[in-house]
N, C-alpha and C. Protein backbone atom coordinates (compact mmCIF):
# COMPACT_ATOMS: atom_id res chain seq x y z
N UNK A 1 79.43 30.97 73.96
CA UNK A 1 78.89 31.92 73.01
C UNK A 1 78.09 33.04 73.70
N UNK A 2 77.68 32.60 74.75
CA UNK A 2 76.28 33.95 75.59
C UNK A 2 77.65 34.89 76.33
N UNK A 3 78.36 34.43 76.63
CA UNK A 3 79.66 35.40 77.20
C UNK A 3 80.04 36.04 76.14
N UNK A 4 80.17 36.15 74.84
CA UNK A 4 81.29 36.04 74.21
C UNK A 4 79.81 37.59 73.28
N UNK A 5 79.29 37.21 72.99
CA UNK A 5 78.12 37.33 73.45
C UNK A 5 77.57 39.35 73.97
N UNK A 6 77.46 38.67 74.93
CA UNK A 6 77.33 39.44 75.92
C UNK A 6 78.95 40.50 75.93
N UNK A 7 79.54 39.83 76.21
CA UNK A 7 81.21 40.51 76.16
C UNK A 7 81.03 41.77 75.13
N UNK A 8 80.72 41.19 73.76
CA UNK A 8 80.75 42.33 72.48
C UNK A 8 79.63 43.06 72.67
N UNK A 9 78.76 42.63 73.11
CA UNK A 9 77.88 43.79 73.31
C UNK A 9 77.68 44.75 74.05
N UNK A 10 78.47 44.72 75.31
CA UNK A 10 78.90 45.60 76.18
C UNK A 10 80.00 46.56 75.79
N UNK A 11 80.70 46.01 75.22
CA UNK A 11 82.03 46.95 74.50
C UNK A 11 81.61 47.86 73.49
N UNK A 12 80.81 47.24 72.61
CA UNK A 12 79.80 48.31 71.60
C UNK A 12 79.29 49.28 72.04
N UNK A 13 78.44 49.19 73.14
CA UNK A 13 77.56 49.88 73.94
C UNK A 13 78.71 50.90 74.49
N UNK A 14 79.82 50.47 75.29
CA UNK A 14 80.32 51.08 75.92
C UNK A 14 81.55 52.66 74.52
N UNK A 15 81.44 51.83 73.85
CA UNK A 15 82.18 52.42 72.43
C UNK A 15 81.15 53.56 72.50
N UNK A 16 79.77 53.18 71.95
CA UNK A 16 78.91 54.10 71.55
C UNK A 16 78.31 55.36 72.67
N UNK A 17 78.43 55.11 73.53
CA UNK A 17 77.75 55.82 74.92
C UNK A 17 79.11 56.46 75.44
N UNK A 18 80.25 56.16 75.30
CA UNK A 18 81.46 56.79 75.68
C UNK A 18 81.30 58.92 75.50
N UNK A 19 80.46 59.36 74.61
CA UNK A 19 80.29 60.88 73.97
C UNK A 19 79.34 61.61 75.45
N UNK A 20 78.43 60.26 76.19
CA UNK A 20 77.58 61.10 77.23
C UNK A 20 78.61 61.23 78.21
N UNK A 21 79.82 61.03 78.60
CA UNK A 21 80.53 61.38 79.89
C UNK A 21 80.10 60.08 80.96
N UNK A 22 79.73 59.12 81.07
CA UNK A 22 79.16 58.20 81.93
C UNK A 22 80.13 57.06 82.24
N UNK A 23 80.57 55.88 83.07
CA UNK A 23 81.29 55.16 83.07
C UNK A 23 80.42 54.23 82.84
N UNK A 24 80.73 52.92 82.52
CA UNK A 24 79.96 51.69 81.72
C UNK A 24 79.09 51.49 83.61
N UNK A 25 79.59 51.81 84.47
CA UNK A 25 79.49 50.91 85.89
C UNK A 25 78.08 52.77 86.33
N UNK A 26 78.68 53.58 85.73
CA UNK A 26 76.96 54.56 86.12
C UNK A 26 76.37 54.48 85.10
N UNK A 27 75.95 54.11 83.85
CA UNK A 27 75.31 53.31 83.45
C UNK A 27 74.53 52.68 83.81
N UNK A 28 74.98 51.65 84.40
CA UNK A 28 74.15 50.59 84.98
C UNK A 28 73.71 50.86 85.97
N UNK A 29 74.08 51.82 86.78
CA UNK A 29 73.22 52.20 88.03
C UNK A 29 71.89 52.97 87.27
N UNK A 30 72.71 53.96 86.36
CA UNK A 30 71.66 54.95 85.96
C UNK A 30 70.13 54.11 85.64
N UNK A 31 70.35 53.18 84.95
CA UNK A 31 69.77 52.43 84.13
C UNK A 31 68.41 51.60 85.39
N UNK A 32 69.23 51.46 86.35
CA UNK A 32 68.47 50.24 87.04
C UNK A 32 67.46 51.17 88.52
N UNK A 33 68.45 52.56 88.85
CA UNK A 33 67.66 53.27 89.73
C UNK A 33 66.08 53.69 88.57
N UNK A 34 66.31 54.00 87.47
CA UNK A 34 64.82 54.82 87.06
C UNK A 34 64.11 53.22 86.68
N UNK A 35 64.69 52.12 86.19
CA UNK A 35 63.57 50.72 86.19
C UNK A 35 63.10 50.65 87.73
N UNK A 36 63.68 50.68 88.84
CA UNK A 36 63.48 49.74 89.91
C UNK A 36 62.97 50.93 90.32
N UNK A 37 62.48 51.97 89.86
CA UNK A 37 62.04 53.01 90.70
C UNK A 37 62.13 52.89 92.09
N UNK A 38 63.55 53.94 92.49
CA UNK A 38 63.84 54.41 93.85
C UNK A 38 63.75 53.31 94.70
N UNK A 39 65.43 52.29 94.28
CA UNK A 39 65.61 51.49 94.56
C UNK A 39 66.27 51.60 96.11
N UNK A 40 66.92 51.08 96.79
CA UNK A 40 67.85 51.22 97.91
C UNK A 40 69.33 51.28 97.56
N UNK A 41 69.87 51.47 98.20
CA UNK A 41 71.10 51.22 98.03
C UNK A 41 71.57 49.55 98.15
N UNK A 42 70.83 49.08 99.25
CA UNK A 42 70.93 47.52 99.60
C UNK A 42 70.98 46.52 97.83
N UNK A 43 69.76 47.15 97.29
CA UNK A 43 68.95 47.13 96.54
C UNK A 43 69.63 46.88 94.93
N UNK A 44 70.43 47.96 95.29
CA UNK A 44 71.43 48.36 93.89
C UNK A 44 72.59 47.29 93.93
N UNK A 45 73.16 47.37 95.36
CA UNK A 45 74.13 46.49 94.92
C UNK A 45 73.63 44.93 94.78
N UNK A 46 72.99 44.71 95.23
CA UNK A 46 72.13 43.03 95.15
C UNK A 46 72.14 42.81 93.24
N UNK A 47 71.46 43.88 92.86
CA UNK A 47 70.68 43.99 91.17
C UNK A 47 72.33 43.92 90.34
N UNK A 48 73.33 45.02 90.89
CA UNK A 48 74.38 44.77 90.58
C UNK A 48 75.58 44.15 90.65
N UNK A 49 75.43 43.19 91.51
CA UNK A 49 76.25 42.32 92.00
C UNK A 49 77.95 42.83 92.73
N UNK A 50 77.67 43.89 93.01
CA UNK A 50 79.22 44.34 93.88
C UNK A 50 78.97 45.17 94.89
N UNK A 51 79.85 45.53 95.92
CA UNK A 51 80.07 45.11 97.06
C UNK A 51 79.10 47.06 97.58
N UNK A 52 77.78 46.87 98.80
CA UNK A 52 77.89 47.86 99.34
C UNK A 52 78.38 49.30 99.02
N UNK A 53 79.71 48.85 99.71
CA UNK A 53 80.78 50.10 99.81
C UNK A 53 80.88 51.21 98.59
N UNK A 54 80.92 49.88 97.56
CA UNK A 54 81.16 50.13 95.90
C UNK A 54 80.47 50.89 95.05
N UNK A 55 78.99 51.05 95.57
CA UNK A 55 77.52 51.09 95.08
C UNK A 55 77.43 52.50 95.94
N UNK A 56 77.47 52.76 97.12
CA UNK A 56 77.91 54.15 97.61
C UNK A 56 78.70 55.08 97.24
N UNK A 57 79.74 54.61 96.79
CA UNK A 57 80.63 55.36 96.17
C UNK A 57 80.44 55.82 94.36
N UNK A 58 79.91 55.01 94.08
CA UNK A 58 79.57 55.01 92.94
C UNK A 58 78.38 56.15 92.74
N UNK A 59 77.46 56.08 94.19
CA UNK A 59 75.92 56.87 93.65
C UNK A 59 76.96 58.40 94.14
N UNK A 60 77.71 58.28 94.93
CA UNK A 60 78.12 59.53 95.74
C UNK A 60 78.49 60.68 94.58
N UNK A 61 78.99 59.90 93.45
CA UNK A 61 79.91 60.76 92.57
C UNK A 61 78.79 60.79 91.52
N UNK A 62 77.61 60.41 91.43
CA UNK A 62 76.32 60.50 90.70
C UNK A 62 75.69 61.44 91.36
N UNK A 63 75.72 61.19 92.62
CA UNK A 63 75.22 62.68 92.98
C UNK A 63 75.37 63.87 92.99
N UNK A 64 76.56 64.03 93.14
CA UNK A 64 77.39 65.22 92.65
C UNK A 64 77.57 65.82 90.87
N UNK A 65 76.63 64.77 90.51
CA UNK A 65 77.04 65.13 88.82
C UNK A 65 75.65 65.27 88.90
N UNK A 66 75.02 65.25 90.17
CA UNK A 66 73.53 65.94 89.33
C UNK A 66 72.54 64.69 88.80
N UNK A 67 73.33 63.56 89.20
CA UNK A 67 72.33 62.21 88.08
C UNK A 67 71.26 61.72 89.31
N UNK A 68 71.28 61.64 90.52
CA UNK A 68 70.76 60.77 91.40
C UNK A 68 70.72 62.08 92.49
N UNK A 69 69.74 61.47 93.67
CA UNK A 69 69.71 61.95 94.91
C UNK A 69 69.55 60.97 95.91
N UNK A 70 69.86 60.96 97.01
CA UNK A 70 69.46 60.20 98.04
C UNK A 70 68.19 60.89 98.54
N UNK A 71 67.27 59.90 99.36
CA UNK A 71 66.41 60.58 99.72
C UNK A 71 65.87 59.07 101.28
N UNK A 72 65.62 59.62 102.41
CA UNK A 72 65.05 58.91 103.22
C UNK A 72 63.89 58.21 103.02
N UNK A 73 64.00 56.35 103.65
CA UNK A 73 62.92 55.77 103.24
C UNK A 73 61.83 55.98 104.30
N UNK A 74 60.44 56.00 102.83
CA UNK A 74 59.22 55.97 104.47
C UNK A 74 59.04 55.54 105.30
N UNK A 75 59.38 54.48 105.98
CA UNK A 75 59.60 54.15 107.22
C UNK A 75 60.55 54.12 108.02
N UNK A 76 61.57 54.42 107.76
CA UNK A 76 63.27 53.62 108.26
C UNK A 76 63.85 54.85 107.75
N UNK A 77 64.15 55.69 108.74
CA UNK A 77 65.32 56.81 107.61
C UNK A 77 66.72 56.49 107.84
N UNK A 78 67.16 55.37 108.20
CA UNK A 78 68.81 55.16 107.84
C UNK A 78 68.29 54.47 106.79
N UNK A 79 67.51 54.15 106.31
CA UNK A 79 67.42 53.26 105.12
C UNK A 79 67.51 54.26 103.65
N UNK A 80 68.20 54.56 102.71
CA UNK A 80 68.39 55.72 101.70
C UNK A 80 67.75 54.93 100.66
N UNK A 81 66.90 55.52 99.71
CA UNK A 81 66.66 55.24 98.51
C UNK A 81 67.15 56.41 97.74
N UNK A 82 67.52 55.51 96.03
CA UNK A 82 68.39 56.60 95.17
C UNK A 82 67.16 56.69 94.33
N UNK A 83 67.15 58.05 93.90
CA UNK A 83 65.74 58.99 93.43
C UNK A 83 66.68 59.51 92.02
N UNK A 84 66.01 59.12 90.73
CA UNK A 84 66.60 59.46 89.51
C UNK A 84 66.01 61.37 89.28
N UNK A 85 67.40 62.02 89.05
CA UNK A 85 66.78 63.18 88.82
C UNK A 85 66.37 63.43 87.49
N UNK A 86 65.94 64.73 86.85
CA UNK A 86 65.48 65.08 85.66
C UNK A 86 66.83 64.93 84.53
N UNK A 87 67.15 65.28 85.21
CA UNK A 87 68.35 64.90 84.04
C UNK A 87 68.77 63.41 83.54
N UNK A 88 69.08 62.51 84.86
CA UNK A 88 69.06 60.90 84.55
C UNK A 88 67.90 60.39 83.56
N UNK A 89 66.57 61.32 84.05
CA UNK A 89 65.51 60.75 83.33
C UNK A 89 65.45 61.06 81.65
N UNK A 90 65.83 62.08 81.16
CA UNK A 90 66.12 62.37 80.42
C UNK A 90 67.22 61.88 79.53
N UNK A 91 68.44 61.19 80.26
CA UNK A 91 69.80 60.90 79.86
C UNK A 91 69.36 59.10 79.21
N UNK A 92 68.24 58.35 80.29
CA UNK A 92 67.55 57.30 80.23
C UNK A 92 67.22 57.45 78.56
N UNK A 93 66.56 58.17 78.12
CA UNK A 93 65.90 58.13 76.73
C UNK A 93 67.29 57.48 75.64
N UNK A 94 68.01 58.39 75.98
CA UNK A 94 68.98 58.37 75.13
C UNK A 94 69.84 56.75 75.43
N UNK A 95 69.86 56.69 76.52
CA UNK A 95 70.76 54.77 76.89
C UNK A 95 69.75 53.80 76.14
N UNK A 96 68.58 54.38 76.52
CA UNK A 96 67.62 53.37 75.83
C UNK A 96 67.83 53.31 73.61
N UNK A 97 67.95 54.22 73.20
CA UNK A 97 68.39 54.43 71.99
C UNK A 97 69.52 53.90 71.30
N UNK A 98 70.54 54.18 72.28
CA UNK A 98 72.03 53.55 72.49
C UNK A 98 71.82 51.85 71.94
N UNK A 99 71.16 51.53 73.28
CA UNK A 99 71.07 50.22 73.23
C UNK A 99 70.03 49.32 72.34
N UNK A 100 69.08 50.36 71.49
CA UNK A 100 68.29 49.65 70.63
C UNK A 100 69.50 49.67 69.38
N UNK A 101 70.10 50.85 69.16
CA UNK A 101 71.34 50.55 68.30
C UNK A 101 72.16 49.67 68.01
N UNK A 102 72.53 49.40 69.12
CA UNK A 102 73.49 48.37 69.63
C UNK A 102 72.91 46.98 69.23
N UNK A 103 71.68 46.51 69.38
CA UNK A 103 70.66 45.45 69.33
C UNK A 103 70.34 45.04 67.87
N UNK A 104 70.25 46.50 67.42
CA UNK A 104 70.24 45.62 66.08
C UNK A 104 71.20 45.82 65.04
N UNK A 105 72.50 46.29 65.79
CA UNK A 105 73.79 46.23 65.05
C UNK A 105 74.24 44.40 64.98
N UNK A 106 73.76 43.92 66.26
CA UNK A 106 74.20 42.70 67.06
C UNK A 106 73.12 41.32 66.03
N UNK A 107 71.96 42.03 65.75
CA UNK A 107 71.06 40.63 65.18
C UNK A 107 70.68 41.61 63.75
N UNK A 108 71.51 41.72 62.90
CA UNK A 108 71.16 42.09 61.76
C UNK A 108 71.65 41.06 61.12
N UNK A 109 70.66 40.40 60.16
CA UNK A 109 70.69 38.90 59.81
C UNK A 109 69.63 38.32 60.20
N UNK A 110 69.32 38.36 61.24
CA UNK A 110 68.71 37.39 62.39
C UNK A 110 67.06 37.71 62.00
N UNK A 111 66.52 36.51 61.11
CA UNK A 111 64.84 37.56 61.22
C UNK A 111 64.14 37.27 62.12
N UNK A 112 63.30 37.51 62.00
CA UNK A 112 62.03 37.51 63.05
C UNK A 112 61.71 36.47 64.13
N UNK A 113 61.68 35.45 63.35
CA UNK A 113 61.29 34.17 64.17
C UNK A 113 62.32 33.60 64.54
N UNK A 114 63.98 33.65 63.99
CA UNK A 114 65.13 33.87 64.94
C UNK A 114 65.07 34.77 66.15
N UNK A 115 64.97 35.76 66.49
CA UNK A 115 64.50 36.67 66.92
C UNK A 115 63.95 36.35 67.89
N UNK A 116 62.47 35.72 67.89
CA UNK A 116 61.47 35.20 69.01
C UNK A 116 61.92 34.41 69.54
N UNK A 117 62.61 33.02 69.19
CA UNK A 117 62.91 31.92 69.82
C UNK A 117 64.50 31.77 70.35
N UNK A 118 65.35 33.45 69.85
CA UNK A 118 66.40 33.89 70.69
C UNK A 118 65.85 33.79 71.98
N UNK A 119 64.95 35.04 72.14
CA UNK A 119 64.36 35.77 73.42
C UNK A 119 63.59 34.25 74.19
N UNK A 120 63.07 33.78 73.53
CA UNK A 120 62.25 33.04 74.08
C UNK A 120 63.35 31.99 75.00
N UNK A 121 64.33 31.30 73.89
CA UNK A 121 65.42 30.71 74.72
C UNK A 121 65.66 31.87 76.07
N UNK A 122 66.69 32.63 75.88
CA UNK A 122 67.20 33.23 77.25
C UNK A 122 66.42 33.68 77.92
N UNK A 123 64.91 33.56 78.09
CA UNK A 123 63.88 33.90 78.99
C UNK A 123 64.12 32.58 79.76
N UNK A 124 64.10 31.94 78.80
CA UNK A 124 63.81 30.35 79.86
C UNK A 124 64.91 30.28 80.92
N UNK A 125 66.37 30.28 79.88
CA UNK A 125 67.39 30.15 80.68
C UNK A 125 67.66 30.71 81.73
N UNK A 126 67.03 32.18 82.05
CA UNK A 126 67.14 33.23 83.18
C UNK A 126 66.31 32.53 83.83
N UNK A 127 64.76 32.19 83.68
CA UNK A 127 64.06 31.61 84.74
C UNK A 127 64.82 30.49 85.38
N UNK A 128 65.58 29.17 84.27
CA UNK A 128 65.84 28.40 85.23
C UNK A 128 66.97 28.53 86.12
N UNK A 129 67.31 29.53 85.91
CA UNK A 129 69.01 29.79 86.55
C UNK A 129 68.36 30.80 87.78
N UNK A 130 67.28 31.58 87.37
CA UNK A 130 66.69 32.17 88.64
C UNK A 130 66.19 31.25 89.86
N UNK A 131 65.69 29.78 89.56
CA UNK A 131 65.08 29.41 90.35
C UNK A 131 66.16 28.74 90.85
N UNK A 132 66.67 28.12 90.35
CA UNK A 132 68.40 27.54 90.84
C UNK A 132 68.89 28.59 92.14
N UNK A 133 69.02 29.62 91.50
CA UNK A 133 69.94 30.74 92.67
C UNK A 133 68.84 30.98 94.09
N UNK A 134 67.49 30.98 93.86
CA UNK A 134 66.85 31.12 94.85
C UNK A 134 66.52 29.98 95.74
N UNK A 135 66.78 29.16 95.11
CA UNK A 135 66.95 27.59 95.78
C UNK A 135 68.02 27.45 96.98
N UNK A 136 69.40 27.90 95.78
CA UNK A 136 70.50 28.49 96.76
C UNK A 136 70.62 29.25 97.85
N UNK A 137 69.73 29.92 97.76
CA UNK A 137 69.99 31.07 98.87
C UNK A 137 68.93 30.69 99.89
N UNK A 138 67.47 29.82 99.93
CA UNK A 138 66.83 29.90 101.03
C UNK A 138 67.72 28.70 101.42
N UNK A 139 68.35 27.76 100.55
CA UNK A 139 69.33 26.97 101.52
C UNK A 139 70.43 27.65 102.38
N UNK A 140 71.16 27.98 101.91
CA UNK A 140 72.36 28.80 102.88
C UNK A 140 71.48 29.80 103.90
N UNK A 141 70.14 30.76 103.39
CA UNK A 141 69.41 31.21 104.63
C UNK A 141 69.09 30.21 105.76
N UNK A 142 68.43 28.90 105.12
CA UNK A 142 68.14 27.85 106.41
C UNK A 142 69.19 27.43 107.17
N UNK A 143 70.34 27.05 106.48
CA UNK A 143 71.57 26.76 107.15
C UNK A 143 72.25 27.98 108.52
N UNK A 144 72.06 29.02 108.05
CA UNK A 144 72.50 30.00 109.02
C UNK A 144 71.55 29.91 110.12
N UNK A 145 70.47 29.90 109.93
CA UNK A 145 69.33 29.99 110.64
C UNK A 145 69.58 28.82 112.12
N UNK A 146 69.96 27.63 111.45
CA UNK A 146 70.06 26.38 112.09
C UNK A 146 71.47 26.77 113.31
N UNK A 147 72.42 27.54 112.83
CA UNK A 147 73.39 27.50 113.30
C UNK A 147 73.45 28.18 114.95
């Protein structure tokens, strides 16, 4: 059901946001460079789960549309952070609107205290699935380490 879920609510979103010119995949960059304020590139693809290469290419053609900039990090300048321009910031208002739309197209029915103990469930579930994955990973870090 959380796929299924999740599935329709992305398609909605993507239905409704289709009029700004954006692909569902700059979106989500758009979305996560102005939260994570002037994230990395490393950074982006980690948050987004696909590959480097993918996440470059992706900001490259954001840049060129004017949504993002690269900009050198303070210490490390091969290191790039993506810098939301005025326009992304602006374009932000409106995804954010999108998606309150979307939200309560999705839980209309649903009152209040449904509502709380939705959120409250998938808070938990993210924490425990967060601590799971980080479990995972200082294992496979120790394992390499050993090797």
């Amino acid at each position: 059901m959380i796929h299924d879920a999740g599935r329709l609510l992305r398609k909605s979103f993507e239905l409704r946001s289709q009029e700004h010119g954006l692909s569902s995949a700059q979106w989500r960059l758009l979305v996560r460079v102005v939260r994570e304020e002037n994230p990395t590139q490393a950074r982006l693809a980690e948050l987004m789960e696909i590959e480097p290469i993918s996440v470059s290419r992706l900001i490259d053609r954001m840049e060129q549309g004017g949504w993002v900039k690269r900009c050198a990090h303070e210490s490390d300048r091969r290191i790039k952070r993506v810098v939301p321009t005025d326009k992304s910031l602006e374009m932000y208002s409106t995804i954010k609107k999108v998606a309150g739309d979307v939200f309560e197209v999705a839980l209309a029915g649903v009152d209040e205290d449904q509502r709380q103990a939705l959120m409250s469930g998938l808070v938990t579930m993210v924490d425990n699935l967060s601590a799971d994955d980080m479990a995972a990973t200082q294992i496979h870090t120790e394992k390499q380490a050993s090797s």
